[in-house]
Protein backbone atom coordinates (compact mmCIF):
# COMPACT_ATOMS: atom_id res chain seq x y z
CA UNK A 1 25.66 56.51 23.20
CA UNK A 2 23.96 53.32 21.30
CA UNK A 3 21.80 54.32 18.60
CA UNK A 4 18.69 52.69 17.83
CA UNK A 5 18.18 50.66 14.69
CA UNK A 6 15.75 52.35 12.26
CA UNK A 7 13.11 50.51 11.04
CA UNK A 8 13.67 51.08 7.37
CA UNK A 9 17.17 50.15 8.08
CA UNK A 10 16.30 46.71 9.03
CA UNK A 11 17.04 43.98 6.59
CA UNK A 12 13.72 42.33 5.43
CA UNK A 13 12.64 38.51 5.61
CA UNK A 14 14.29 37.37 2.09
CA UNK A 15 10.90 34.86 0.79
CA UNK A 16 11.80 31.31 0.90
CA UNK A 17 11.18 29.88 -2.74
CA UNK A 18 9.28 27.21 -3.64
CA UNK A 19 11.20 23.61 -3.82
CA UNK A 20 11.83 22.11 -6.93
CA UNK A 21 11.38 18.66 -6.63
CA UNK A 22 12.46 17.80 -10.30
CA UNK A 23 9.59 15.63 -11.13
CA UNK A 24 9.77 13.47 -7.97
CA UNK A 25 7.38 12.99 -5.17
CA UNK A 26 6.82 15.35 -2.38
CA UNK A 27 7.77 14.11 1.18
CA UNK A 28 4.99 13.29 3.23
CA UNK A 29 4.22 10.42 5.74
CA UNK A 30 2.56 7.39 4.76
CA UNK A 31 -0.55 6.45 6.32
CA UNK A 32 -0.08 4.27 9.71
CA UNK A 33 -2.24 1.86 8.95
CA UNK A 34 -0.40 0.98 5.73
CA UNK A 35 2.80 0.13 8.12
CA UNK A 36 1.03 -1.90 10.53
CA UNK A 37 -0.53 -4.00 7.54
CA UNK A 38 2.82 -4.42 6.20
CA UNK A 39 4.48 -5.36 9.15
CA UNK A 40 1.98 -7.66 10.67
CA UNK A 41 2.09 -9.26 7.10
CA UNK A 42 5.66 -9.99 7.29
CA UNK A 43 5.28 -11.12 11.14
CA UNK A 44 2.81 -13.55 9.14
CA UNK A 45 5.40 -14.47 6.86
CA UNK A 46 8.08 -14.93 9.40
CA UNK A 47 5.85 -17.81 10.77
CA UNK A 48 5.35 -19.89 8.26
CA UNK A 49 9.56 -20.77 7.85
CA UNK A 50 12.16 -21.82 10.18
CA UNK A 51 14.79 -21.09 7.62
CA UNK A 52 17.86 -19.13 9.08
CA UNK A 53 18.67 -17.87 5.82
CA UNK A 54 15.02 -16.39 5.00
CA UNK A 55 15.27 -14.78 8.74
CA UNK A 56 18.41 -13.23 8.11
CA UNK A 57 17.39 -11.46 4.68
CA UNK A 58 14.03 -10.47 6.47
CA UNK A 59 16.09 -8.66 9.48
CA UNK A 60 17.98 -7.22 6.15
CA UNK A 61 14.54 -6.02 4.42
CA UNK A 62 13.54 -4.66 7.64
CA UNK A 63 16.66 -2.29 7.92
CA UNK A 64 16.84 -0.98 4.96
CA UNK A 65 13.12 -0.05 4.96
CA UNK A 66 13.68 1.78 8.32
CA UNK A 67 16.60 3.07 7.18
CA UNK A 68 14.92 4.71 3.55
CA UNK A 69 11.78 5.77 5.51
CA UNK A 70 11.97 6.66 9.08
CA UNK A 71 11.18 10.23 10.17
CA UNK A 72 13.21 12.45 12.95
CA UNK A 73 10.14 11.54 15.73
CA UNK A 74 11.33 10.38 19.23
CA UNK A 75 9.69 6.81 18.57
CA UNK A 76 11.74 6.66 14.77
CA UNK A 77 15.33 6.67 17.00
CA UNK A 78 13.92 2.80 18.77
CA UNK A 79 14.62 0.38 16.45
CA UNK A 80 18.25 -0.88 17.96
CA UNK A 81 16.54 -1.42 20.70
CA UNK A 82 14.27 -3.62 19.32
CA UNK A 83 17.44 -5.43 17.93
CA UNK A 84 18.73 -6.01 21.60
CA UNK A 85 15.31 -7.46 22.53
CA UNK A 86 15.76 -10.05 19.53
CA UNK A 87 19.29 -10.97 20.63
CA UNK A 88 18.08 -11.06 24.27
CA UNK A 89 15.31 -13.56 23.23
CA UNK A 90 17.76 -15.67 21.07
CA UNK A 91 20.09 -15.92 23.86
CA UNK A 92 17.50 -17.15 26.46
CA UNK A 93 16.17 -19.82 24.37
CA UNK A 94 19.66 -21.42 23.35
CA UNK A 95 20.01 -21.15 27.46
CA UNK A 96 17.10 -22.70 28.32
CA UNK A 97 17.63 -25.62 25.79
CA UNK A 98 21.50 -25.95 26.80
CA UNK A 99 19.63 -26.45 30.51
CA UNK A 100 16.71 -28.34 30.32
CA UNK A 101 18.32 -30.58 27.95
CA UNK A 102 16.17 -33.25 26.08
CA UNK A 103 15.82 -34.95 22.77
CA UNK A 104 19.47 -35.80 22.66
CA UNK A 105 20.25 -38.69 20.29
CA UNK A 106 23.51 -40.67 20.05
CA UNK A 107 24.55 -39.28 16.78
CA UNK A 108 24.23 -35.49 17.72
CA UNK A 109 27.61 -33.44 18.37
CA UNK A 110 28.70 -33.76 21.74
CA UNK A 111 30.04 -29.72 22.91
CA UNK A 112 29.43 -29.86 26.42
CA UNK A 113 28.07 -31.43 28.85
CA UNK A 114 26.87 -29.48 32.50
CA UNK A 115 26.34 -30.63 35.75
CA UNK A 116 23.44 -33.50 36.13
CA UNK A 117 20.90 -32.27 38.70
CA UNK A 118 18.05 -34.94 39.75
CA UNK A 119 14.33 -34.54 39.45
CA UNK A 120 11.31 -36.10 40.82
CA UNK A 121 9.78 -39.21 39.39
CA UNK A 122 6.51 -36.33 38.54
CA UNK A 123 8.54 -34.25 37.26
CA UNK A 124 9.56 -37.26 34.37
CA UNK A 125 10.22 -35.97 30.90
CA UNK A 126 11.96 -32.96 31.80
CA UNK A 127 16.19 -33.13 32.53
CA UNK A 128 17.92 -30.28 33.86
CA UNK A 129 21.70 -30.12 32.92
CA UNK A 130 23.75 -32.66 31.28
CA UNK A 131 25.37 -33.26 27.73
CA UNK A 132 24.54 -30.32 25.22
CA UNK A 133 25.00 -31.32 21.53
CA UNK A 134 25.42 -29.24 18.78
CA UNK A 135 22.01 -29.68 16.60
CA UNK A 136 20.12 -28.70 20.02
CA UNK A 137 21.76 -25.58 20.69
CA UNK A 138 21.17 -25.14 16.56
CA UNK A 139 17.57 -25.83 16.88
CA UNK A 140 17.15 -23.72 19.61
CA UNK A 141 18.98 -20.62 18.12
CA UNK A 142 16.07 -21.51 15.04
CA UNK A 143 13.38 -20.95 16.61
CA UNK A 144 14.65 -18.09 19.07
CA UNK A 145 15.41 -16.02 15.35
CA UNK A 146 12.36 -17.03 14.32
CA UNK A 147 10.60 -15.18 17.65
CA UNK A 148 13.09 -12.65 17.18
CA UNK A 149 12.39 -11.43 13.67
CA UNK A 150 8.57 -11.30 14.76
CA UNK A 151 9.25 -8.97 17.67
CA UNK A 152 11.12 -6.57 15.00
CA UNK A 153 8.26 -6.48 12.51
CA UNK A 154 6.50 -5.06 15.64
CA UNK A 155 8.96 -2.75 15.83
CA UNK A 156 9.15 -1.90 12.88
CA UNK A 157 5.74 -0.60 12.77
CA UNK A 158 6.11 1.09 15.98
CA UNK A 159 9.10 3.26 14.18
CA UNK A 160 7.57 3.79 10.88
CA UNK A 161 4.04 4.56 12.07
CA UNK A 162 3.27 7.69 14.21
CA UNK A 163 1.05 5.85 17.05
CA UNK A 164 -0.64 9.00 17.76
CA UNK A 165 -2.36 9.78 13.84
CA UNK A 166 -3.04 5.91 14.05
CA UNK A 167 -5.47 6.51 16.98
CA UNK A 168 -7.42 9.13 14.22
CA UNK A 169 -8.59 5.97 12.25
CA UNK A 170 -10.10 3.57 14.75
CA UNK A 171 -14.18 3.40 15.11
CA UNK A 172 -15.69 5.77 17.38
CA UNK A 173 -16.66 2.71 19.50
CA UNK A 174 -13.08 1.75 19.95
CA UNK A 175 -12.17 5.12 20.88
CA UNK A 176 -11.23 4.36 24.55
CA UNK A 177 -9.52 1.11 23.69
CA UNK A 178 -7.61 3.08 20.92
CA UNK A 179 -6.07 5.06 23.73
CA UNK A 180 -5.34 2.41 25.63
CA UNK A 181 -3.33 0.86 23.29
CA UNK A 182 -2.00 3.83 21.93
CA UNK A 183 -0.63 4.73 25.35
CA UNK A 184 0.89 1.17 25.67
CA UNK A 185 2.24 1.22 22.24
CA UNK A 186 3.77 4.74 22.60
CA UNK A 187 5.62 3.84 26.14
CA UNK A 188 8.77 1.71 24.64
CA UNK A 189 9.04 4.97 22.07
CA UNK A 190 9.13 7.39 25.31
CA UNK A 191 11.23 5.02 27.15
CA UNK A 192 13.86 5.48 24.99
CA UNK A 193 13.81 9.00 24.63
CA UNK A 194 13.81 9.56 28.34
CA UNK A 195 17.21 7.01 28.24
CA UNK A 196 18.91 8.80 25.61
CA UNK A 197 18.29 12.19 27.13
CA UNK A 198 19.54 11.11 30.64
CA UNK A 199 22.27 9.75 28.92
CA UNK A 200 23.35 12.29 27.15
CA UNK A 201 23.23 14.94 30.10
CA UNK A 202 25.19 12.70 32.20
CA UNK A 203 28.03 12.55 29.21
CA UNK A 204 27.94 16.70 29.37
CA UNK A 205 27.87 16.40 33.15
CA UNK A 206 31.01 13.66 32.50
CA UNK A 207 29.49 11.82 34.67
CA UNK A 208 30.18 7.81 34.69
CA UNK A 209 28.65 6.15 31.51
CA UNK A 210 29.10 2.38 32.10
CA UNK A 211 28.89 0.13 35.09
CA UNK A 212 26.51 -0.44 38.15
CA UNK A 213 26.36 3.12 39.04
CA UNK A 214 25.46 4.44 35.98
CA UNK A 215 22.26 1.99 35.92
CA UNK A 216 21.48 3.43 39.04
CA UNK A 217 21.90 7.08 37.90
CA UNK A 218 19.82 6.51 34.61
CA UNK A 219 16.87 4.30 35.73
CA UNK A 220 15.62 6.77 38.68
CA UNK A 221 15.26 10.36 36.50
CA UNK A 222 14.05 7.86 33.80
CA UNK A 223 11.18 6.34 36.15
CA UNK A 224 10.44 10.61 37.35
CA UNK A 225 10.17 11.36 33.79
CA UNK A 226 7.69 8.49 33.06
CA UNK A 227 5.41 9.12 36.04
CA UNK A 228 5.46 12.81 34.75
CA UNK A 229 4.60 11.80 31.49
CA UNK A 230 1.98 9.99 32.75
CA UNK A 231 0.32 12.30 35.36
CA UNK A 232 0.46 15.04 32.29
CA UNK A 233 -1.32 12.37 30.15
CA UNK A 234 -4.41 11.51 32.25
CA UNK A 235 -4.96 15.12 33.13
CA UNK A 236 -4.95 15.94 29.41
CA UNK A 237 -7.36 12.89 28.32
CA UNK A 238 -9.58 14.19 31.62
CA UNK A 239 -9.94 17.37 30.44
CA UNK A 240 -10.73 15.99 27.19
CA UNK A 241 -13.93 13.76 28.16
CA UNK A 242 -12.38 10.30 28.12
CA UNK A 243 -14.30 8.10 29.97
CA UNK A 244 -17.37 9.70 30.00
CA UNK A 245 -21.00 7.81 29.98
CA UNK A 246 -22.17 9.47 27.30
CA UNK A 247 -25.38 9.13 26.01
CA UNK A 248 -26.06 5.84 25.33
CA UNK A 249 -28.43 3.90 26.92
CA UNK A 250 -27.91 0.29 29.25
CA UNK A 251 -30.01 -1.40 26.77
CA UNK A 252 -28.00 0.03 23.49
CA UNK A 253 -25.06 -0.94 25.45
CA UNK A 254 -25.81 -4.45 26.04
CA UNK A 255 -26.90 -5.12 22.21
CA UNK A 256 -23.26 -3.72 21.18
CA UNK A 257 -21.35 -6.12 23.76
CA UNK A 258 -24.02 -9.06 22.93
CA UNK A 259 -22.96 -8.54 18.85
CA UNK A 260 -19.58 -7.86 19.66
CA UNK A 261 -18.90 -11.32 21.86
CA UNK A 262 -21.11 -13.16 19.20
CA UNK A 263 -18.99 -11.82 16.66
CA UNK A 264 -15.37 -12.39 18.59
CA UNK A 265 -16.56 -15.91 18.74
CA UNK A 266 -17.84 -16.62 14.89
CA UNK A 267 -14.70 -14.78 14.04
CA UNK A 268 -12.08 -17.48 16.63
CA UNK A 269 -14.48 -20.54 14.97
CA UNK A 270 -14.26 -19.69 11.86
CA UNK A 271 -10.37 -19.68 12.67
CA UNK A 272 -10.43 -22.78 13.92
CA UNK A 273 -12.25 -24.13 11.16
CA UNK A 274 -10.02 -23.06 8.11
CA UNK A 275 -7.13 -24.50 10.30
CA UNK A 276 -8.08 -27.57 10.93
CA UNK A 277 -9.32 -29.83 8.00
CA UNK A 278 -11.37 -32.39 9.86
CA UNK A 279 -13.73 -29.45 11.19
CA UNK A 280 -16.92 -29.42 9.06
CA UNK A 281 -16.94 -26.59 6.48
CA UNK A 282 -19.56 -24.42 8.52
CA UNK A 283 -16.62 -23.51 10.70
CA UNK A 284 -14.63 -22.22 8.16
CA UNK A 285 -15.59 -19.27 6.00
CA UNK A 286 -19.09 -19.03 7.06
CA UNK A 287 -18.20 -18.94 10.27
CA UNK A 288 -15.94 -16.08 9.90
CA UNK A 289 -17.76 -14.20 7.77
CA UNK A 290 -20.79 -14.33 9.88
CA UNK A 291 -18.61 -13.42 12.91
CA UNK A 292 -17.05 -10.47 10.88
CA UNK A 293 -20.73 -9.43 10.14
CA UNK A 294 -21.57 -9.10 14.26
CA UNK A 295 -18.23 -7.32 14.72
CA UNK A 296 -19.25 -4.66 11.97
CA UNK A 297 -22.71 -4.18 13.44
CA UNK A 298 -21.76 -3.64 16.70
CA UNK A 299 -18.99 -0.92 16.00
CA UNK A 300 -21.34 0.69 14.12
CA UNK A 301 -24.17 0.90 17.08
CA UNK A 302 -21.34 1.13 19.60
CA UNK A 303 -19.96 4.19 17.02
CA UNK A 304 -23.15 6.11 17.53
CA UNK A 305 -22.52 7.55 21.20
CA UNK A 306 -19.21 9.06 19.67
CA UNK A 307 -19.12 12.16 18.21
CA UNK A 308 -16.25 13.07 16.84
CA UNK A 309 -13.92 15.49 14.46
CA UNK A 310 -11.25 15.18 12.32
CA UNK A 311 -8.59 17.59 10.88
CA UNK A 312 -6.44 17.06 8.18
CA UNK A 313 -7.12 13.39 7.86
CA UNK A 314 -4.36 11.13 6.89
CA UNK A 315 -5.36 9.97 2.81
CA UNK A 316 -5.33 6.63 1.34
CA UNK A 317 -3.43 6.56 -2.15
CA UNK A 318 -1.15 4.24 -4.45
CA UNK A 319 1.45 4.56 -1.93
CA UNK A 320 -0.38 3.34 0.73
CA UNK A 321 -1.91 0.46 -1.66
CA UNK A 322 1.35 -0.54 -2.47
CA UNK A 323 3.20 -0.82 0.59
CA UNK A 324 0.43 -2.72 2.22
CA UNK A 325 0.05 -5.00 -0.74
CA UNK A 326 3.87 -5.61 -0.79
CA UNK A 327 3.74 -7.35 3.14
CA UNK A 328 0.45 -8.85 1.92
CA UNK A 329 1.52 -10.33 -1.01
CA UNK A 330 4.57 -11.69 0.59
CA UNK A 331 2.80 -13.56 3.31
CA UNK A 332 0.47 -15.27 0.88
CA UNK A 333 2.90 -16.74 -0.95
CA UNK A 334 4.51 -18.26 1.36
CA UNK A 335 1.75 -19.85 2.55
CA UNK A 336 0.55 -20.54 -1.13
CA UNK A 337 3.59 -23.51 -1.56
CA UNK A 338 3.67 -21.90 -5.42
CA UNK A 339 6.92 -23.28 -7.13
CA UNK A 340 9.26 -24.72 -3.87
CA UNK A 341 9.04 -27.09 -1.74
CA UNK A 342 7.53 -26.58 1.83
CA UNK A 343 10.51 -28.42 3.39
CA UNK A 344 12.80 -25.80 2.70
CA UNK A 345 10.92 -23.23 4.77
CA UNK A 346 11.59 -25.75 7.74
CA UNK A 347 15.06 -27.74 7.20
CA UNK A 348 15.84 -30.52 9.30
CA UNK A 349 19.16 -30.50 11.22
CA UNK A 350 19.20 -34.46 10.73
CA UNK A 351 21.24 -34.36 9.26
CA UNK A 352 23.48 -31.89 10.44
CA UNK A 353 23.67 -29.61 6.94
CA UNK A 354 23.33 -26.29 5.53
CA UNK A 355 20.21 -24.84 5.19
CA UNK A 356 19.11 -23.95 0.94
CA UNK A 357 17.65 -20.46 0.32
CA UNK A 358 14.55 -21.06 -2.17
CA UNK A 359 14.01 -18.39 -4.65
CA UNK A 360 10.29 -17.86 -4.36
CA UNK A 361 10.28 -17.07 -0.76
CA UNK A 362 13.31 -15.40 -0.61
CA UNK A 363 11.78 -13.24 -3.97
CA UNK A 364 8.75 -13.23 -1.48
CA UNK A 365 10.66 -11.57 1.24
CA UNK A 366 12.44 -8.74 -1.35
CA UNK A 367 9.21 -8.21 -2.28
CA UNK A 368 8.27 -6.87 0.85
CA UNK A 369 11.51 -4.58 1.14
CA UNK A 370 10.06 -2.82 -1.82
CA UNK A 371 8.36 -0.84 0.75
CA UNK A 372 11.37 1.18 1.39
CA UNK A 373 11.33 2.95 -2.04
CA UNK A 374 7.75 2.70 -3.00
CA UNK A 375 6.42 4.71 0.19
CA UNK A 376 7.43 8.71 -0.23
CA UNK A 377 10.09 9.78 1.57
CA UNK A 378 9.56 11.53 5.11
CA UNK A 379 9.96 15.27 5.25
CA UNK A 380 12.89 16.47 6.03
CA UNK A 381 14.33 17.48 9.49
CA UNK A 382 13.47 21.47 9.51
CA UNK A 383 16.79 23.19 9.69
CA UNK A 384 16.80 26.60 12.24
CA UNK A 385 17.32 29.79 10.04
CA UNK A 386 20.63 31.77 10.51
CA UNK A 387 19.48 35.27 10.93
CA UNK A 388 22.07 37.15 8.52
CA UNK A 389 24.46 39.59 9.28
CA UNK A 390 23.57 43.14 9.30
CA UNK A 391 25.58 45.65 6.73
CA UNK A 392 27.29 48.85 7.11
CA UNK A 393 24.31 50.93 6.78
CA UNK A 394 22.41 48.85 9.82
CA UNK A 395 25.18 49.52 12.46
């Protein structure tokens, strides 16, 4: 007959004792705001230089700060993905310029040449096929990287940053929009999972992993689980409110969109005016600052309709200073010109030679990777308990 386990007899929860960090910093996660500043900062950097080399070392900065400071999250796993987009963009634009060929001089490097097809006389300007030289596909492959190492500071920030605490900081007049974008921002994230996890139950299932057929067999549970996701999504923001009139008035509601399109346009003149230096100085800063002055005030009125909570909101400290100052910092000095010479962001390929890495920008660009030790470190992945064995006494 089985006899039942007294309860004295049962072994008791052993406490878990307190970590001992040894004088370094708890884990916690930085602030989302402080990654999207950082990466759109670098994205700002990437454009100012055409310089392979720079690239390069910025697709280097960017992997190792993913690597030191990603979390276990779903949208953390994304990043190679990201890295196929780049090479995907890369190899369309040396494509498209090995088609449509143009600019080809007599003293480029003949490779190839393809087959000649004839266009209209309105269609002038344009060539499609013939020879392909060297210092076109070159230039091409340039400015594809360039593209390319934009697109990963995007995703970068879309792996470092949780999209969903990043929603928590946005006015309450941008509420709505916030979840639109949040949505959009959090689908490439889900996409993946969904692929990894159909992927990895057809491998258990040993089911065929490459070809045709396995396309087939991944993209249809993966297009069930998104419209799942997204059926459980708008019943949970329905049931939440979003959407709702509210209680603001027509007339409160025109003043916010008037300030916000007077704003939207001071803000895009002011733009235009510290770009271009034949525009006269009142659409530079004034512009802009006057434009950022409308866009305040009507958040704020906008905010007023809004009412709502936060828990546990994410804090701003040195860490979060630091990282964003690092992307910061990096972009202006590129743009600042301070002790190189702007020619070496962009080097010609006439002549064909290779490309010099200046120190200040590429000091500019490590600068940035400091990010990856300066942020804390994520907490750790929480590791199931192993309920112990029971003694002698228990059985």
């Amino acid at each position: 007959m089985a006899r039942t386990l007294p309860a004295a007899a049962a072994t008791p929860p052993v406490p878990r004792p307190a970590p001992d960090t040894g004088g370094r910093r708890l884990p916690r996660t930085l602030h989302p705001v402080a990654w999207w500043i950082w990466a759109l900062a670098l994205a700002t950097a990437v454009s100012r230089t055409n310089n392979p080399l720079l690239l390069f070392l910025v697709l280097a900065v960017l992997g190792y700060v993913i690597t030191m400071r990603r979390t276990e999250a779903p949208w953390a796993r994304g990043f190679k993905y990201y890295l196929y987009l780049a090479l995907t963009v890369v190899t369309i634009r040396v494509a498209f310029r090995a088609v449509f060929a143009t600019g080809i001089t007599p003293h480029d490097h003949f490779l190839f040449s393809l087959p000649h097809i004839p266009t209209p006389d309105w269609y002038a300007g344009i060539q499609l096929g013939g020879p392909v030289s060297l210092e076109a596909l070159l230039s091409a492959a340039t400015d594809g990287l360039r593209l390319a190492c934009m697109l990963c500071c995007i995703g970068a920030a879309n792996t470092l940053a949780n999209p969903k605490r990043a929603l928590r900081v946005l006015p309450g007049a941008l509420y709505e929009l916030g979840v639109a974008v949040t949505v959009s921002i959090s689908v490439a994230p889900q996409l993946v999972q969904s692929v990894q996890r159909v992927h990895r139950a057809r491998r258990l299932r040993a089911g065929r992993t490459k070809g045709l057929r396995a396309l087939r067999g991944i993209v249809v549970p993966v297009l069930e689980d998104a419209l799942e996701r997204s059926l459980r999504l708008a019943a949970a923001m329905d049931s939440r409110g979003y959407g709702r009139a509210g209680t603001a008035t027509r007339r409160s509601r025109r003043i916010t969109g008037i300030l916000m399109l007077l704003g939207m346009c001071g803000m895009c003149a002011g733009a235009y005016g510290l770009l271009d230096a034949t525009a006269p100085k009142l659409l530079g800063l004034p512009a802009m600052a006057a434009g950022a002055l409308l866009c305040v005030a009507g958040l704020r009125l906008g905010g007023r309709r809004v009412t709502r909570t936060t828990y546990r909101a994410d804090p701003w400290l040195l860490p979060e200073w630091a990282v964003a100052g690092c992307g910061i910092l990096s972009a202006v000095l590129l743009f600042s010109n301070a002790g190189f010479n702007a020619a070496e962001l962009n080097p010609s390929i006439y002549p064909l030679s290779w490309p010099t890495l200046p120190l200040v920008p590429a000091a500019a660009i490590l600068l940035a990777g400091a990010a990856g030790f300066i942020a804390p470190p994520p907490a750790p992945r929480p590791v199931t308990p192993v309920p112990a064995p029971r003694t002698e006494a228990a059985k």
